[in-house]
Structures are given as structure tokens and as C-alpha cells.
N, C-alpha and C. Protein backbone atom coordinates (compact mmCIF):
# COMPACT_ATOMS: atom_id res chain seq x y z
N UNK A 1 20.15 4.55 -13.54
CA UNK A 1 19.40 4.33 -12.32
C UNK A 1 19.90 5.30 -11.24
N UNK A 2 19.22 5.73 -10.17
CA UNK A 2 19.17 6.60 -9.71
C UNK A 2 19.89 6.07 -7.98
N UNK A 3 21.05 6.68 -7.69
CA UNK A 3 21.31 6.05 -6.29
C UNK A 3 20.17 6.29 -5.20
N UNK A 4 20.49 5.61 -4.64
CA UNK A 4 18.85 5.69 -3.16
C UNK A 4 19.12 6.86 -2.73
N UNK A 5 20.68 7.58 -2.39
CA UNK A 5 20.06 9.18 -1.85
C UNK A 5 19.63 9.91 -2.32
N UNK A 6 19.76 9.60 -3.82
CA UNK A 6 19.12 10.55 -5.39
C UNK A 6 17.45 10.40 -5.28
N UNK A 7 16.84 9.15 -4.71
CA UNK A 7 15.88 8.79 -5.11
C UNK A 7 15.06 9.05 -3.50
N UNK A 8 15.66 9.23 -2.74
CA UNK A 8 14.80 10.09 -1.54
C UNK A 8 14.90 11.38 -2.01
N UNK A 9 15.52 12.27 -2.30
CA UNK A 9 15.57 13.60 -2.67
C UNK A 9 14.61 14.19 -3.57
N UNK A 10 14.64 12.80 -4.49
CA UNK A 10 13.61 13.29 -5.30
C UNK A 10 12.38 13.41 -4.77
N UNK A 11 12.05 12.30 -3.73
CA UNK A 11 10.79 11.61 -2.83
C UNK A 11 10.76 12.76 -2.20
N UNK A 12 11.47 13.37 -1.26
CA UNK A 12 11.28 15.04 -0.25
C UNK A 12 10.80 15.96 -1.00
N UNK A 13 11.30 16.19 -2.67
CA UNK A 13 10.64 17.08 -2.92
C UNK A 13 9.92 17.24 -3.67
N UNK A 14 9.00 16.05 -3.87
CA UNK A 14 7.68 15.37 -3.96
C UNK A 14 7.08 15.78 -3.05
N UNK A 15 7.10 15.74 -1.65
CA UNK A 15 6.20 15.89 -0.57
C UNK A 15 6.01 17.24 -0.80
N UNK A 16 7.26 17.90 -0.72
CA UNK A 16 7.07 19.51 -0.52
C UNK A 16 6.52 20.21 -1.66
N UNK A 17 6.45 19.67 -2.56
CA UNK A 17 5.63 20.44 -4.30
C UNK A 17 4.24 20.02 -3.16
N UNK A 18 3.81 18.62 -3.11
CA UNK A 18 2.45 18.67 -2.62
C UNK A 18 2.46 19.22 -1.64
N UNK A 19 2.90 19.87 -0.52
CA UNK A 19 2.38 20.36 0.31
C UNK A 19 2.07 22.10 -0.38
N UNK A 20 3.13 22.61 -0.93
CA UNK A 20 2.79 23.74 -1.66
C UNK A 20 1.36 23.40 -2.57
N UNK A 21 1.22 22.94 -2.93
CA UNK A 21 0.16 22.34 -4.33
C UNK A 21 -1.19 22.97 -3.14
N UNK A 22 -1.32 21.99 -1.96
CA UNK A 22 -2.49 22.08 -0.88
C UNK A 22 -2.45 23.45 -0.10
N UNK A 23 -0.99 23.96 0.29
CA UNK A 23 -1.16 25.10 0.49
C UNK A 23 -1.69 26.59 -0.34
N UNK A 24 -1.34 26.35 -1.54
CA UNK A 24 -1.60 27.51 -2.09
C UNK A 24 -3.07 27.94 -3.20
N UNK A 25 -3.16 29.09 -2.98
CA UNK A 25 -4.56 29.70 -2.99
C UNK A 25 -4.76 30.36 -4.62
N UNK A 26 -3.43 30.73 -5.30
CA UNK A 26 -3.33 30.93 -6.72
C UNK A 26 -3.23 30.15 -7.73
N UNK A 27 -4.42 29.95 -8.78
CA UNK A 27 -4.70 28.66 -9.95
C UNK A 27 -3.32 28.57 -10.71
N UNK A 28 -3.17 29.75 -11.03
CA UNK A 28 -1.82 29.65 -11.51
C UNK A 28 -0.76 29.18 -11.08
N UNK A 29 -0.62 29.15 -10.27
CA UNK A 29 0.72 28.73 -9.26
C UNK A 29 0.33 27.09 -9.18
N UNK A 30 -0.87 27.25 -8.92
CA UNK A 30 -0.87 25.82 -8.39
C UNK A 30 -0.86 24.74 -9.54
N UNK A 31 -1.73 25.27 -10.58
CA UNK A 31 -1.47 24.11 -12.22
C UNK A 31 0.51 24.54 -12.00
N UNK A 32 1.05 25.60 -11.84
CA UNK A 32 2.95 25.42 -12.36
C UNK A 32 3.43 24.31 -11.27
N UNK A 33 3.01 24.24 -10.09
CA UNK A 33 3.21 23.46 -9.21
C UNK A 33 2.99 21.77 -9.75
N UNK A 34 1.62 21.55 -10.17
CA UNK A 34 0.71 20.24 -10.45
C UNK A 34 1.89 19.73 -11.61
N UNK A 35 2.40 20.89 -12.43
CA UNK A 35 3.00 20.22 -13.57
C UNK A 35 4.38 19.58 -13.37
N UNK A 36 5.02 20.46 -12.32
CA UNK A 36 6.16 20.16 -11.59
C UNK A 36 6.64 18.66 -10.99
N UNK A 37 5.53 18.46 -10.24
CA UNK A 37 4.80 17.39 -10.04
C UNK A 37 4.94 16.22 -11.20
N UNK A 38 4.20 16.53 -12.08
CA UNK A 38 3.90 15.58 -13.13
C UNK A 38 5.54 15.03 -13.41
N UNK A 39 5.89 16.21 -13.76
CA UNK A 39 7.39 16.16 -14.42
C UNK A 39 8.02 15.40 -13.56
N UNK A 40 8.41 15.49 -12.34
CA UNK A 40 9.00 14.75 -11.46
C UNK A 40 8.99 13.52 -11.52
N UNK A 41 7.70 13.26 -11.29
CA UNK A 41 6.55 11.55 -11.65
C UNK A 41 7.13 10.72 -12.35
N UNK A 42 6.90 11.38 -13.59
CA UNK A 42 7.84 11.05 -15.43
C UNK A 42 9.36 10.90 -15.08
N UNK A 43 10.00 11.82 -14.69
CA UNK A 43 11.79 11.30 -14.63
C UNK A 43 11.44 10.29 -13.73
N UNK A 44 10.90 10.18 -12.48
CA UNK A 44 11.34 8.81 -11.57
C UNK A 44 10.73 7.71 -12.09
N UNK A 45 9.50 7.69 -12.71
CA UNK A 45 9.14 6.64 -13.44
C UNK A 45 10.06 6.28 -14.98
N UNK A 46 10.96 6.72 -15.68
CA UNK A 46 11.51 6.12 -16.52
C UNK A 46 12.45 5.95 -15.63
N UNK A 47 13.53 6.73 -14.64
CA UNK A 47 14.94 5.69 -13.80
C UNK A 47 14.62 4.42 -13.20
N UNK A 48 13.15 4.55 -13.22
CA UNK A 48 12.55 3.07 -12.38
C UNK A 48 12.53 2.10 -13.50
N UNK A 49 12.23 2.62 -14.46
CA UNK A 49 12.41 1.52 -15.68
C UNK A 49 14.15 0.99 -16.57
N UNK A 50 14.63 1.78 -16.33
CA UNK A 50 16.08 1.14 -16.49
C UNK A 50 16.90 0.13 -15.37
């Protein structure tokens, strides 16, 4: 399980992938971004499950 400052950190840079995600204008970048994303999603959703 993930300590709470572990688990805001992760949360900040959550925001900031999406704000890059909305900022940026290249498909490419933005699916490497979206997946980044995903990935993130997936680790905090299984530490949420232990």
C-alpha cells in the first residue's frame, strides 16, 4: 500500500499527464501520454486493492 505522500504524487502527476494530454497538438505524443495515463490508473488501482 502506498503511503498518502506516495499517493498524492502519484495524484499531481495525474493532473499534469492530463494537462499535457489537453495541451498537446501531436497524435503521437498524445496516445504516449493517454498510455502513461492508463499505466498510472493500473498501478494505483491494484495499491488500492491491497
Amino acid at each position: 500500500m502506498l503511503s498518502k505522500e506516495e499517493n498524492l504524487l502519484f495524484i499531481r502527476e495525474l493532473g499534469r499527464l492530463q494537462a499535457d494530454l489537453y495541451n498537446c497538438s501531436d497524435d503521437q505524443v498524445r496516445n504516449s501520454i493517454h498510455q502513461d495515463i492508463l499505466l498510472l490508473l493500473k498501478a494505483l488501482s491494484m495499491t488500492a486493492m491491497n
